[in-house]
PDB file of N, CA and C in Angstrom:
ATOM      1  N   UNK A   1      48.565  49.000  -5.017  1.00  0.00           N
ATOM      2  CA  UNK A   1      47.818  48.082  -5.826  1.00  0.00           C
ATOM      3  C   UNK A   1      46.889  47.265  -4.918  1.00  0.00           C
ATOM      4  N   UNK A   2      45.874  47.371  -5.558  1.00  0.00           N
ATOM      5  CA  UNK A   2      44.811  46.218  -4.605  1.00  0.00           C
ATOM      6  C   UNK A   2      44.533  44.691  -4.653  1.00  0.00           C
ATOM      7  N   UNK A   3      44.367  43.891  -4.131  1.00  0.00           N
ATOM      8  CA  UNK A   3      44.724  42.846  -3.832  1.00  0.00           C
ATOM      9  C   UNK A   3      43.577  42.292  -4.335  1.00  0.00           C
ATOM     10  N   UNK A   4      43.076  41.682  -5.288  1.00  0.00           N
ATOM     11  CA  UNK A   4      41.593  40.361  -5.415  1.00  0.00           C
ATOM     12  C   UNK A   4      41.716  39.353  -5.320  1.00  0.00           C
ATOM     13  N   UNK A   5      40.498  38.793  -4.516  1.00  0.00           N
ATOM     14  CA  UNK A   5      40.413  37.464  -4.087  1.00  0.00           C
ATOM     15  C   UNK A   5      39.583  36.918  -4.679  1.00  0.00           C
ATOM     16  N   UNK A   6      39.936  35.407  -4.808  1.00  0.00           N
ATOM     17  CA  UNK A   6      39.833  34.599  -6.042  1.00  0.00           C
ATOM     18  C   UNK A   6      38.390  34.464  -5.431  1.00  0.00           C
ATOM     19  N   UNK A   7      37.668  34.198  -6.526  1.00  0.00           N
ATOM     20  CA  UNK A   7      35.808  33.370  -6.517  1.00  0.00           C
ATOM     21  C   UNK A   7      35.751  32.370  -5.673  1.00  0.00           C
ATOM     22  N   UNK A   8      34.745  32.268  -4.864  1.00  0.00           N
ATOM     23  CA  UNK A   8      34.376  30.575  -4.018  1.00  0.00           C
ATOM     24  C   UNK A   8      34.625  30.092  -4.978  1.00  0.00           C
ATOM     25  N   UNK A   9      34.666  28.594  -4.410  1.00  0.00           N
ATOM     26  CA  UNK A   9      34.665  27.510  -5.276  1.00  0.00           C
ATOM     27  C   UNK A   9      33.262  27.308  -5.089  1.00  0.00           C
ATOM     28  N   UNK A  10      32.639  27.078  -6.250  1.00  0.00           N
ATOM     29  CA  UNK A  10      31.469  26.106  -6.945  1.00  0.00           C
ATOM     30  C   UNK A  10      30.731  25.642  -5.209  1.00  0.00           C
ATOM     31  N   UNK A  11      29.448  25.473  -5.353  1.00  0.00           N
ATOM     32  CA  UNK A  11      28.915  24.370  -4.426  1.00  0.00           C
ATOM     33  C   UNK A  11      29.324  22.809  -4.849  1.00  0.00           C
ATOM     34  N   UNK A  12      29.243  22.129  -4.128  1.00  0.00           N
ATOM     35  CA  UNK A  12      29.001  20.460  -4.787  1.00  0.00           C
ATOM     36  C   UNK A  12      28.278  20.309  -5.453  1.00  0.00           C
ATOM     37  N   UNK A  13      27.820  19.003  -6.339  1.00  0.00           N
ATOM     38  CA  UNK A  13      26.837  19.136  -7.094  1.00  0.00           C
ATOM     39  C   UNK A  13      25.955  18.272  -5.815  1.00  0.00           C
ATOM     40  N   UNK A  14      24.501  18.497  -6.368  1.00  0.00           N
ATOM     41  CA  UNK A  14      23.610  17.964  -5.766  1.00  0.00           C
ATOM     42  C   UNK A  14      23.219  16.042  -5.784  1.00  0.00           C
ATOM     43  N   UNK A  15      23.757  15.887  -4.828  1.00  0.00           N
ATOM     44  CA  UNK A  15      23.285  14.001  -4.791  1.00  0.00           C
ATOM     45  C   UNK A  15      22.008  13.707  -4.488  1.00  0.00           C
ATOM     46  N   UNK A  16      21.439  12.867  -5.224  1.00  0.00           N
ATOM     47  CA  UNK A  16      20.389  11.860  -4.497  1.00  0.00           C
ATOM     48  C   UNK A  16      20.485  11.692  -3.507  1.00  0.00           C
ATOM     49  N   UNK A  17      19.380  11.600  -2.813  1.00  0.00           N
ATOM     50  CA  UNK A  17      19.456  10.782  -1.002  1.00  0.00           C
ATOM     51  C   UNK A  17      19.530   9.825  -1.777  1.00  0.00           C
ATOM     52  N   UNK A  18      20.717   8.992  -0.790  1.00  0.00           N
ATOM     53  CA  UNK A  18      20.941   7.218  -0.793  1.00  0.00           C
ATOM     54  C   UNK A  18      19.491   6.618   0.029  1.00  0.00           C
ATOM     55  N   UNK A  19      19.694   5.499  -0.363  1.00  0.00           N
ATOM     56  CA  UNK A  19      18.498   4.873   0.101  1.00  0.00           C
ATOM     57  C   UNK A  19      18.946   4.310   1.209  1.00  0.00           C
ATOM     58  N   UNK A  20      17.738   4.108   2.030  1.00  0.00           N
ATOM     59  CA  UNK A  20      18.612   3.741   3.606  1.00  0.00           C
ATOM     60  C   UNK A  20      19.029   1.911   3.561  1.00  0.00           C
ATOM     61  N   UNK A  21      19.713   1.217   4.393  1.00  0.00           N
ATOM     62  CA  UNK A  21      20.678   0.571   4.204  1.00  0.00           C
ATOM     63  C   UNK A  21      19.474  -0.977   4.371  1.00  0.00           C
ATOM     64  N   UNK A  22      19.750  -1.706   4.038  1.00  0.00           N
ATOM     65  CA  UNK A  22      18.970  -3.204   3.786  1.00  0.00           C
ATOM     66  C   UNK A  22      19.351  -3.619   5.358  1.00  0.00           C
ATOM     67  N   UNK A  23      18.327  -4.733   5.509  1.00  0.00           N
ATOM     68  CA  UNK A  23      18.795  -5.699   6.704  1.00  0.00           C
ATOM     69  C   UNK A  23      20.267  -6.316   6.723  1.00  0.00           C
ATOM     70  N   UNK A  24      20.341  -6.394   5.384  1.00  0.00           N
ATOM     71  CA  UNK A  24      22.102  -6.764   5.230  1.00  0.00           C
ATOM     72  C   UNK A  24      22.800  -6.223   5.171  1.00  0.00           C
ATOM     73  N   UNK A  25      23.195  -4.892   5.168  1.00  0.00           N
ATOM     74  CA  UNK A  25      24.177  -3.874   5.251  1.00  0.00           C
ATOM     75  C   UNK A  25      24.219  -3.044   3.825  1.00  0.00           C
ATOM     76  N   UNK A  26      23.172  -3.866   3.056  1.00  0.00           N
ATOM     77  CA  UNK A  26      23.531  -3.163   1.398  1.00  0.00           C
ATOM     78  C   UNK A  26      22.259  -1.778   1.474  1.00  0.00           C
ATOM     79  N   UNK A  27      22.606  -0.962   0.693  1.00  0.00           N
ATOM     80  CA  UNK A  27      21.706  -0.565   0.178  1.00  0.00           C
ATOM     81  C   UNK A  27      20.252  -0.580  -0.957  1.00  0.00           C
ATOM     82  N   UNK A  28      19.210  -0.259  -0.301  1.00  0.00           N
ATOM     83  CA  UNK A  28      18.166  -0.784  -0.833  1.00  0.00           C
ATOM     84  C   UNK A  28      17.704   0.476  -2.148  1.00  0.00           C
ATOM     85  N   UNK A  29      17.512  -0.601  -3.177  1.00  0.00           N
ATOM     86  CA  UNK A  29      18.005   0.519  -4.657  1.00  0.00           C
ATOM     87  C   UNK A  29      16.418   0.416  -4.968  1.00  0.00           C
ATOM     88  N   UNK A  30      15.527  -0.058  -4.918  1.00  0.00           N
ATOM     89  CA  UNK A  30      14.233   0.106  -5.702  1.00  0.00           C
ATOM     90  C   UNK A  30      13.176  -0.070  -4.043  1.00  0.00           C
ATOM     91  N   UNK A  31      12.030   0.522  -4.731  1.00  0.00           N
ATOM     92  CA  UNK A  31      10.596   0.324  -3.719  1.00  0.00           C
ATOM     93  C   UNK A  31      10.368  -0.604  -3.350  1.00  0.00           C
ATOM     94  N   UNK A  32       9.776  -0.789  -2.192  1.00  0.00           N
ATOM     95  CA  UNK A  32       9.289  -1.498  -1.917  1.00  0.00           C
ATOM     96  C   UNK A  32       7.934  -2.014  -2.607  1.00  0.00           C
ATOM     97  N   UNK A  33       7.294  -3.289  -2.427  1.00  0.00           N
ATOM     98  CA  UNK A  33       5.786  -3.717  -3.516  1.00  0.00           C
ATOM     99  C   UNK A  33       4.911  -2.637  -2.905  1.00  0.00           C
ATOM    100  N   UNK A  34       4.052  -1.958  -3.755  1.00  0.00           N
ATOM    101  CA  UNK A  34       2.933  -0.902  -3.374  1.00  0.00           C
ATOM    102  C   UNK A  34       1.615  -2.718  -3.006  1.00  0.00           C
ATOM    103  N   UNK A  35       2.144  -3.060  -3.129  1.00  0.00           N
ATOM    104  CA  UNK A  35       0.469  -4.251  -3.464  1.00  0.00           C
ATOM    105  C   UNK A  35      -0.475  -3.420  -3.782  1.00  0.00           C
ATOM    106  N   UNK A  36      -0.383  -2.831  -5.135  1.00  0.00           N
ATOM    107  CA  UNK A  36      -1.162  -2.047  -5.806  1.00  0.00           C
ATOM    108  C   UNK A  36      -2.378  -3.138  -6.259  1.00  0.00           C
ATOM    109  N   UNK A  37      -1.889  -3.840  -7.276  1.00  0.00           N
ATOM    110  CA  UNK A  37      -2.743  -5.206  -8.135  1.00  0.00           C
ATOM    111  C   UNK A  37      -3.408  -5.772  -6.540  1.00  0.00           C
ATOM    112  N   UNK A  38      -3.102  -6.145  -5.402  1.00  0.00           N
ATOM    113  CA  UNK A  38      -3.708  -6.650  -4.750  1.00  0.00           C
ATOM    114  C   UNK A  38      -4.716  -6.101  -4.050  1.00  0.00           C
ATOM    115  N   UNK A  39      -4.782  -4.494  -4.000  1.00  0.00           N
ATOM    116  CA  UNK A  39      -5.413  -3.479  -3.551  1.00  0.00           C
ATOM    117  C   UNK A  39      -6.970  -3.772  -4.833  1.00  0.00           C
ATOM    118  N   UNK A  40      -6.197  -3.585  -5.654  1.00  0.00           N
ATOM    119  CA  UNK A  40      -7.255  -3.164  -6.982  1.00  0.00           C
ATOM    120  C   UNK A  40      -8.301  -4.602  -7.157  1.00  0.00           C
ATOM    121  N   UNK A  41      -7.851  -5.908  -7.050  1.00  0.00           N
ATOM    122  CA  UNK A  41      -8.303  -7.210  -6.637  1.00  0.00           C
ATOM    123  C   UNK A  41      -9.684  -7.231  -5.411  1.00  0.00           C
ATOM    124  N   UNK A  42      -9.136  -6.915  -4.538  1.00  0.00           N
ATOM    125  CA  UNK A  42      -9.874  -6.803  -3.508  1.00  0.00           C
ATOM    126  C   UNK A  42     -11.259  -5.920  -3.557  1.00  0.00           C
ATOM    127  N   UNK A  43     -10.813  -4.575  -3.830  1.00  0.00           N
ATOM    128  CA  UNK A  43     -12.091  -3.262  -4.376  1.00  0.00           C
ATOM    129  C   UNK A  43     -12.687  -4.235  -5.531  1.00  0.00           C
ATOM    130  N   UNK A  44     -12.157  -4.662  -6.505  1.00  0.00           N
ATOM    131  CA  UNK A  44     -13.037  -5.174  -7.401  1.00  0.00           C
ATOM    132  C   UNK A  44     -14.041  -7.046  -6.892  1.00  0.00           C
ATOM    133  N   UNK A  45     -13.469  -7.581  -6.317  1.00  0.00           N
ATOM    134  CA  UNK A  45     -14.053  -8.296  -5.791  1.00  0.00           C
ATOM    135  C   UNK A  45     -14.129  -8.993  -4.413  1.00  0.00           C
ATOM    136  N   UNK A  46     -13.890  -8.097  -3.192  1.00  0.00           N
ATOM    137  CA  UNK A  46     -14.255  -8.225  -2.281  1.00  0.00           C
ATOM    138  C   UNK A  46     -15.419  -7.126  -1.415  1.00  0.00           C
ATOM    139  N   UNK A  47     -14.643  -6.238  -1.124  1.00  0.00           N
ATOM    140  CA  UNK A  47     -15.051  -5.126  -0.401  1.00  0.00           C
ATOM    141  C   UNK A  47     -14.311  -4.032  -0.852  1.00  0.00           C
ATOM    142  N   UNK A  48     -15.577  -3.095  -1.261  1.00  0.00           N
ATOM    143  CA  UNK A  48     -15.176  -1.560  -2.116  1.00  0.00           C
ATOM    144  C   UNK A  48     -14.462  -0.921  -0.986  1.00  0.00           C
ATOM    145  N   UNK A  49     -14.893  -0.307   0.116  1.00  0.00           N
ATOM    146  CA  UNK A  49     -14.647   0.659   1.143  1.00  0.00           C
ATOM    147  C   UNK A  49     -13.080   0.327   1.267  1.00  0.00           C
ATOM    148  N   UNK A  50     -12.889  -0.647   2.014  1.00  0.00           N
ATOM    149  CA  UNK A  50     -11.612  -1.000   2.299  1.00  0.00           C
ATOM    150  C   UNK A  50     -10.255  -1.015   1.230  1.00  0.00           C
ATOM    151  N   UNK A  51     -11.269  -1.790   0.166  1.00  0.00           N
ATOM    152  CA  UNK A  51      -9.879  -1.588  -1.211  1.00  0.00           C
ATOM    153  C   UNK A  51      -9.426  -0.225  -1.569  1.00  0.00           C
ATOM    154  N   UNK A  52     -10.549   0.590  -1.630  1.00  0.00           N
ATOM    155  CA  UNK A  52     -10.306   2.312  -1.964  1.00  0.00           C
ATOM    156  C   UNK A  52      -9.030   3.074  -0.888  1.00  0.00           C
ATOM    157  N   UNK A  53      -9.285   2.307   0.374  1.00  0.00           N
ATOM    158  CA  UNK A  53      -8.066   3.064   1.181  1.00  0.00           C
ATOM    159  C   UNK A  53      -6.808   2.218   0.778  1.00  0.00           C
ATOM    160  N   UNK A  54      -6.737   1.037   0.547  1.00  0.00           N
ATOM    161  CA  UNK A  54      -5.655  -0.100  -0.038  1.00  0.00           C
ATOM    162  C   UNK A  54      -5.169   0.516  -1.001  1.00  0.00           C
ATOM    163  N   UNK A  55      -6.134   0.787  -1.993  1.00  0.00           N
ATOM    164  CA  UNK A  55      -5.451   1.699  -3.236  1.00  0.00           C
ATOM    165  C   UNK A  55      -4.914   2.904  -2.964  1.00  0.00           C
ATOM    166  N   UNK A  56      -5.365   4.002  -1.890  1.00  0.00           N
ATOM    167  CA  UNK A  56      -5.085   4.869  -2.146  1.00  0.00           C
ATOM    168  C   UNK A  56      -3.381   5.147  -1.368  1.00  0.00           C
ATOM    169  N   UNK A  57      -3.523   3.798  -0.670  1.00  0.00           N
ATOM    170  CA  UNK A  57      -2.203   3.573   0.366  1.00  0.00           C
ATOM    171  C   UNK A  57      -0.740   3.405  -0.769  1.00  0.00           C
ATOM    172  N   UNK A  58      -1.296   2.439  -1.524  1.00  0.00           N
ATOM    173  CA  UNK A  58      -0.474   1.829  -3.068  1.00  0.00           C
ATOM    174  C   UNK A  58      -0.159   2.525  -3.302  1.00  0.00           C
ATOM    175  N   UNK A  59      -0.898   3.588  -3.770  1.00  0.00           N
ATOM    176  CA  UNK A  59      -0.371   4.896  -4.739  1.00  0.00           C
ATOM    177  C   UNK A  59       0.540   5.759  -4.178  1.00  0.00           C
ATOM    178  N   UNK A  60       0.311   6.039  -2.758  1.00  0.00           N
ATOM    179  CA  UNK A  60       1.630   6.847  -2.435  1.00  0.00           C
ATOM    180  C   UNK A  60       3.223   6.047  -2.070  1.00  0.00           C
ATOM    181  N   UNK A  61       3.448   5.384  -2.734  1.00  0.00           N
ATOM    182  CA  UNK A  61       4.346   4.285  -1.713  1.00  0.00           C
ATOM    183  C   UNK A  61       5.646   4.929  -2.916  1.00  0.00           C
ATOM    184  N   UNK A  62       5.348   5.483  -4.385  1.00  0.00           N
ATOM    185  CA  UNK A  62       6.447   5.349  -5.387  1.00  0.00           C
ATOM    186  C   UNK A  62       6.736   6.855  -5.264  1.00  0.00           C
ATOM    187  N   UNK A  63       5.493   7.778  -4.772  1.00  0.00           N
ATOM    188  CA  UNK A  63       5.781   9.313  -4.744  1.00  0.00           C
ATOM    189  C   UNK A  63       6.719   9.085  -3.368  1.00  0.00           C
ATOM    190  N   UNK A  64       6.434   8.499  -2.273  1.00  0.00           N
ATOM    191  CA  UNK A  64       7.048   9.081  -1.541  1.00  0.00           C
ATOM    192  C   UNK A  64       8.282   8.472  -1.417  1.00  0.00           C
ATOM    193  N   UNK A  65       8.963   7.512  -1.808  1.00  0.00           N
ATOM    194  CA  UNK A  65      10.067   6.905  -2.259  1.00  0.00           C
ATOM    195  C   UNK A  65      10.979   7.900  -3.386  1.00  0.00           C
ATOM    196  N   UNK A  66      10.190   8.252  -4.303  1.00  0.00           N
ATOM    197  CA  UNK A  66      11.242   9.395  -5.302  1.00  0.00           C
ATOM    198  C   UNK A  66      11.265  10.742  -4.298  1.00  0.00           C
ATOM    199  N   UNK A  67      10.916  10.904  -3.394  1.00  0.00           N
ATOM    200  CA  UNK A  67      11.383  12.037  -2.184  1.00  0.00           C
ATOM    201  C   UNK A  67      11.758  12.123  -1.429  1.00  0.00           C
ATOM    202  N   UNK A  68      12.192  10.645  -1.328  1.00  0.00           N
ATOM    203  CA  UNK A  68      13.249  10.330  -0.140  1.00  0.00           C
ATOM    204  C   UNK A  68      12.835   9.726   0.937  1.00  0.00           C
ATOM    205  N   UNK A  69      11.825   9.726   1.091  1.00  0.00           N
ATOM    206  CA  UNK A  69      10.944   9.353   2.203  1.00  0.00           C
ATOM    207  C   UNK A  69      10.557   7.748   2.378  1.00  0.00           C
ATOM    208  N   UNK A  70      11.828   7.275   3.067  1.00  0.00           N
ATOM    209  CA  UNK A  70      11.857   5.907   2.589  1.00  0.00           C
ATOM    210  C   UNK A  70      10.676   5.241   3.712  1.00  0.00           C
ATOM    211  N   UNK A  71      10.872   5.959   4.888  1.00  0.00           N
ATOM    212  CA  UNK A  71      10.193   5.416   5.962  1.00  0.00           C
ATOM    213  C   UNK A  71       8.724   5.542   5.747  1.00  0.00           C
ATOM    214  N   UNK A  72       8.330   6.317   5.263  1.00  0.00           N
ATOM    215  CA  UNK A  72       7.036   6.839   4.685  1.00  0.00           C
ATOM    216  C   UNK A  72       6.389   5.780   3.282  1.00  0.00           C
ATOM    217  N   UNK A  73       7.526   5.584   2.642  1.00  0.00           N
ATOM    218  CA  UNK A  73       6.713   4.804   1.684  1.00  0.00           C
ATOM    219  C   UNK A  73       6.928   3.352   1.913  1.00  0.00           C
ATOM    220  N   UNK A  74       7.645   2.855   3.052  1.00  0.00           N
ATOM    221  CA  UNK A  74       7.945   1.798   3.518  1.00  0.00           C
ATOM    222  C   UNK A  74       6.584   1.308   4.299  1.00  0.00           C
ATOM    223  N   UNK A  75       6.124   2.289   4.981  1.00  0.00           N
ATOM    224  CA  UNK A  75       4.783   2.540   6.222  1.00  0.00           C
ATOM    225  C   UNK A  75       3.580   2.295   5.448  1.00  0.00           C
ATOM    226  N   UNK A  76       3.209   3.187   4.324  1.00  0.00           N
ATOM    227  CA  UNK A  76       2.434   2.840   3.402  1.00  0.00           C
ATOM    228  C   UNK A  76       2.530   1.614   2.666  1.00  0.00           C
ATOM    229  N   UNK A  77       3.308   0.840   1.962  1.00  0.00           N
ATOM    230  CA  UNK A  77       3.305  -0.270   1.416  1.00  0.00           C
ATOM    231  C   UNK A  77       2.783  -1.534   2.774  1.00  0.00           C
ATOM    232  N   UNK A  78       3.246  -1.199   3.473  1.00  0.00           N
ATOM    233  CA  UNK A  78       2.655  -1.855   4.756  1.00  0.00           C
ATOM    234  C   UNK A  78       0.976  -1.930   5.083  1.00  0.00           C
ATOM    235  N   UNK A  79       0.245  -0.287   4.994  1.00  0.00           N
ATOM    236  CA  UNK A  79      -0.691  -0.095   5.342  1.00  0.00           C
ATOM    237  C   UNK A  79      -1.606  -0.590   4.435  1.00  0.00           C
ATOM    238  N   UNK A  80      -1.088  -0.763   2.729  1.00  0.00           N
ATOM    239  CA  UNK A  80      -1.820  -0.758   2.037  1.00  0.00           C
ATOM    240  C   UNK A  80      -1.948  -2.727   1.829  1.00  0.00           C
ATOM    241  N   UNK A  81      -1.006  -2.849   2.117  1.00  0.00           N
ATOM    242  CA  UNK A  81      -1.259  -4.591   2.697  1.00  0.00           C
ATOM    243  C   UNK A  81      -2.229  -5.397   3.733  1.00  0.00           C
ATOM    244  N   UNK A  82      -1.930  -4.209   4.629  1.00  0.00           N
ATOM    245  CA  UNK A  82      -2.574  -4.217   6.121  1.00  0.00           C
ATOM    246  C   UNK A  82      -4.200  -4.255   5.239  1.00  0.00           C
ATOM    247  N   UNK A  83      -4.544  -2.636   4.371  1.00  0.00           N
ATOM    248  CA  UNK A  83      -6.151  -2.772   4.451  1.00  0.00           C
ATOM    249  C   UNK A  83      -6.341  -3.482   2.969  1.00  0.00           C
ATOM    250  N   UNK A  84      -6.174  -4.343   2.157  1.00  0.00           N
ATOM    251  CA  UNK A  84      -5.970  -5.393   1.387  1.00  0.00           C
ATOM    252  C   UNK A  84      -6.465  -6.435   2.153  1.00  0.00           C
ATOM    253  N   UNK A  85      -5.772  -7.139   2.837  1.00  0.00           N
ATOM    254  CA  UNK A  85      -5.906  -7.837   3.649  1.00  0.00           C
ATOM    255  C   UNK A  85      -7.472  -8.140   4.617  1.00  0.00           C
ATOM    256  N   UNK A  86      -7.593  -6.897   4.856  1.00  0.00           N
ATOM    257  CA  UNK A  86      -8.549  -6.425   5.730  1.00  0.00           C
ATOM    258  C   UNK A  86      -9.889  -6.381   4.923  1.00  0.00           C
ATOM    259  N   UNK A  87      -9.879  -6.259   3.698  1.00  0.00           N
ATOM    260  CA  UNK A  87     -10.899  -6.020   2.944  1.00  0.00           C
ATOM    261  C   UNK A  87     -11.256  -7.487   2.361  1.00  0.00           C
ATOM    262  N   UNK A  88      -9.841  -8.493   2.192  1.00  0.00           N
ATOM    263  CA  UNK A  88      -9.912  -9.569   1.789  1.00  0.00           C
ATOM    264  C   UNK A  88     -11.369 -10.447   2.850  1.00  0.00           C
ATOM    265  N   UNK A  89     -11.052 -10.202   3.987  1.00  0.00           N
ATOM    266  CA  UNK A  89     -11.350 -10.916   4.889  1.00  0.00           C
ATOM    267  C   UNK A  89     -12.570 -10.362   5.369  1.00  0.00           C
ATOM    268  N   UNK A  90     -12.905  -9.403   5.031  1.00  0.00           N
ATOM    269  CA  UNK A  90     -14.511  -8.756   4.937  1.00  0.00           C
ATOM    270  C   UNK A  90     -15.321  -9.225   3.972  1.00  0.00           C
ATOM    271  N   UNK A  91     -14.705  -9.480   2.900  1.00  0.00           N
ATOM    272  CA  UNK A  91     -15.778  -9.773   1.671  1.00  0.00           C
ATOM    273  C   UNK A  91     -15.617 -11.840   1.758  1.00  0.00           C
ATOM    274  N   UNK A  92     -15.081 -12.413   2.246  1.00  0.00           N
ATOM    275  CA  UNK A  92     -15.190 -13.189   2.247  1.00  0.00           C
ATOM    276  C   UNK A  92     -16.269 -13.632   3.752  1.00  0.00           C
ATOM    277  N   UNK A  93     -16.066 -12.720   4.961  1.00  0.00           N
ATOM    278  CA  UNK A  93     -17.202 -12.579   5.917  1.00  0.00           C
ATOM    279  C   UNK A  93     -18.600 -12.609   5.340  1.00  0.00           C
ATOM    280  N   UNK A  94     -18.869 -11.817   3.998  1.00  0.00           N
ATOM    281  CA  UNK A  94     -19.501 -11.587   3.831  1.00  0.00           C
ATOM    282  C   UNK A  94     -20.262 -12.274   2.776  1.00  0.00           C
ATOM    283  N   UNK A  95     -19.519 -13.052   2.036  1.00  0.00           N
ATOM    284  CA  UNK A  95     -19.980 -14.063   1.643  1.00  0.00           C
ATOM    285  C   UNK A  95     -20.608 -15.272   2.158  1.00  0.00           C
ATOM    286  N   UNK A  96     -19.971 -15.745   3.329  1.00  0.00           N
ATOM    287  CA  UNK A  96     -19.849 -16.689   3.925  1.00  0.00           C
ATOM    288  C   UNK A  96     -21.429 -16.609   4.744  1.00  0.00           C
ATOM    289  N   UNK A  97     -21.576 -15.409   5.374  1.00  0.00           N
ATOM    290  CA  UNK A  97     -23.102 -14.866   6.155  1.00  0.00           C
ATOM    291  C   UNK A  97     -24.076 -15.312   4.505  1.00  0.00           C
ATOM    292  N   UNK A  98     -23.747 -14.389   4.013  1.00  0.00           N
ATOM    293  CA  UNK A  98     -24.693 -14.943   2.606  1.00  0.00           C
ATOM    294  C   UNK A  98     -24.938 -15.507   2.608  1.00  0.00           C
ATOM    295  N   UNK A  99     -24.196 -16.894   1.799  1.00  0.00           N
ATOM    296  CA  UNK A  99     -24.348 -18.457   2.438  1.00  0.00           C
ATOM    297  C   UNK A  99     -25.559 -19.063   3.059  1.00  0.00           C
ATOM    298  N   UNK A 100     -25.088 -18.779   4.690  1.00  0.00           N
ATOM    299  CA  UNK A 100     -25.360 -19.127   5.815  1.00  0.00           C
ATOM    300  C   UNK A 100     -26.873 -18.822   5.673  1.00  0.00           C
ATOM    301  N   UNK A 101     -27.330 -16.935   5.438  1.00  0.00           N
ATOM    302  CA  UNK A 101     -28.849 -17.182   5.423  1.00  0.00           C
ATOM    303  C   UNK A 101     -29.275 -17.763   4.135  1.00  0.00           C
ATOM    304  N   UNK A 102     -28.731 -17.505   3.167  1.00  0.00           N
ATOM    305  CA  UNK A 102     -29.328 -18.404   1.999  1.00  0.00           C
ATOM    306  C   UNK A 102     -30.152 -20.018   2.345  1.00  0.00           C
ATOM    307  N   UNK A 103     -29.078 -20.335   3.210  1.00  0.00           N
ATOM    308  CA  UNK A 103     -29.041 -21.913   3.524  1.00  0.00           C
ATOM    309  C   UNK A 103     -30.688 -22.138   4.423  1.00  0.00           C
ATOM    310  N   UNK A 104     -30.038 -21.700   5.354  1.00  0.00           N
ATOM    311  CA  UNK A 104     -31.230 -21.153   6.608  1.00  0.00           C
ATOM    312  C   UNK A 104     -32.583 -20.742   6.051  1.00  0.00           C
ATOM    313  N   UNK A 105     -32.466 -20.232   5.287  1.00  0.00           N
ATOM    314  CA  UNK A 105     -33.760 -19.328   4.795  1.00  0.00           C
ATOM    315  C   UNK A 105     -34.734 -20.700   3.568  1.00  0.00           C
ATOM    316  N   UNK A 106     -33.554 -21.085   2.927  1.00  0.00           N
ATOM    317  CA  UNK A 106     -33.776 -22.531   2.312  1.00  0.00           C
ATOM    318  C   UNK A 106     -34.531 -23.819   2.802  1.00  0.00           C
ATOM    319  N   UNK A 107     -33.816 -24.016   4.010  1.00  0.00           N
ATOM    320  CA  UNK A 107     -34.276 -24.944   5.025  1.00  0.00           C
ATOM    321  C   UNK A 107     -35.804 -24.600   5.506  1.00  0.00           C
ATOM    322  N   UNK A 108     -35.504 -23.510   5.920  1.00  0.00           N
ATOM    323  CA  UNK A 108     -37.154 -22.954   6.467  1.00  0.00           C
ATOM    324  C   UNK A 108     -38.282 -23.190   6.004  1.00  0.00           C
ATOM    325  N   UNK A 109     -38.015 -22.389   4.341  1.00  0.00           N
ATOM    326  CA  UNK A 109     -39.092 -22.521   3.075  1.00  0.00           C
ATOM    327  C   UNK A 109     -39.729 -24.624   2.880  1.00  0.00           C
ATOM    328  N   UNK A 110     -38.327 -24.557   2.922  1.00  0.00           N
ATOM    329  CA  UNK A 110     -38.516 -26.109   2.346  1.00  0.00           C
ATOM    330  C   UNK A 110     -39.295 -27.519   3.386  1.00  0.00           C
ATOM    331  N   UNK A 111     -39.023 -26.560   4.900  1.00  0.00           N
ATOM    332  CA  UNK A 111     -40.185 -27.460   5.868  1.00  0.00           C
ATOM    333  C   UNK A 111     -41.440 -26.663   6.531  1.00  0.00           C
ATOM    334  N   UNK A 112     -41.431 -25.595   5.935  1.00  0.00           N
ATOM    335  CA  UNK A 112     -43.116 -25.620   5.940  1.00  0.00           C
ATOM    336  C   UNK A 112     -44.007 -26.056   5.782  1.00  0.00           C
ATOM    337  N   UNK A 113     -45.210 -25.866   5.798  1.00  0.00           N
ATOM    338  CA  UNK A 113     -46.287 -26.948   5.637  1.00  0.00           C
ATOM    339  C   UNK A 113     -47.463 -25.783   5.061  1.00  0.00           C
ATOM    340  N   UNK A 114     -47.468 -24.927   4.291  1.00  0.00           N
ATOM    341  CA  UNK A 114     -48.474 -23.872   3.621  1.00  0.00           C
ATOM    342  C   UNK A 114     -48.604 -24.795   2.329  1.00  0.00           C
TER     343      UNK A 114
END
């Protein structure tokens, strides 16, 4: 008589990657802020160029978080702060020069003698 051997057992079922562990020892259960709204703020009223990479930084911060990729969407929420920031402080440069020749250019007109 021949002998059969019983079926593997089953694989495990498949887990979520855990999220990697907080400064406090807990685990960190949701994303980090995309500063999406602050991205979109900036493109709309500071400086286009810069907000467009802000935004486009925002947007990957929730894809790459549902893939596990905590470090990645951790890096991005960062970057997209970083050029937020960066754009903040351009369009307000750039106001400010405005200004400045407005003023200048004002002054000039206004002590001529034509």
């Amino acid at each position: 008589m021949s002998e059969m051997t019983p079926p593997p057992p089953p694989p495990p079922p498949a887990m979520p990657p855990v999220p990697p562990p907080s400064p406090m020892g807990m685990p960190a259960s949701q994303p980090p802020s995309n500063n999406l709204a602050f991205a979109i703020i900036v493109t709309i009223l500071c400086c286009l160029p810069f907000g467009i990479v802000a935004i486009i930084k925002a947007a990957e911060v929730n894809g790459k978080w549902a893939q596990g990729d905590y470090a990645g969407a951790t890096a991005s929420a960062a970057a997209a702060k970083k050029w937020s920031i960066i754009g903040l402080v351009a369009g307000a440069v750039g106001v400010a020069l405005y200004v400045l020749f407005v003023v200048v250019i004002g002054i000039g007109a206004s002590t001529s003698n034509y």
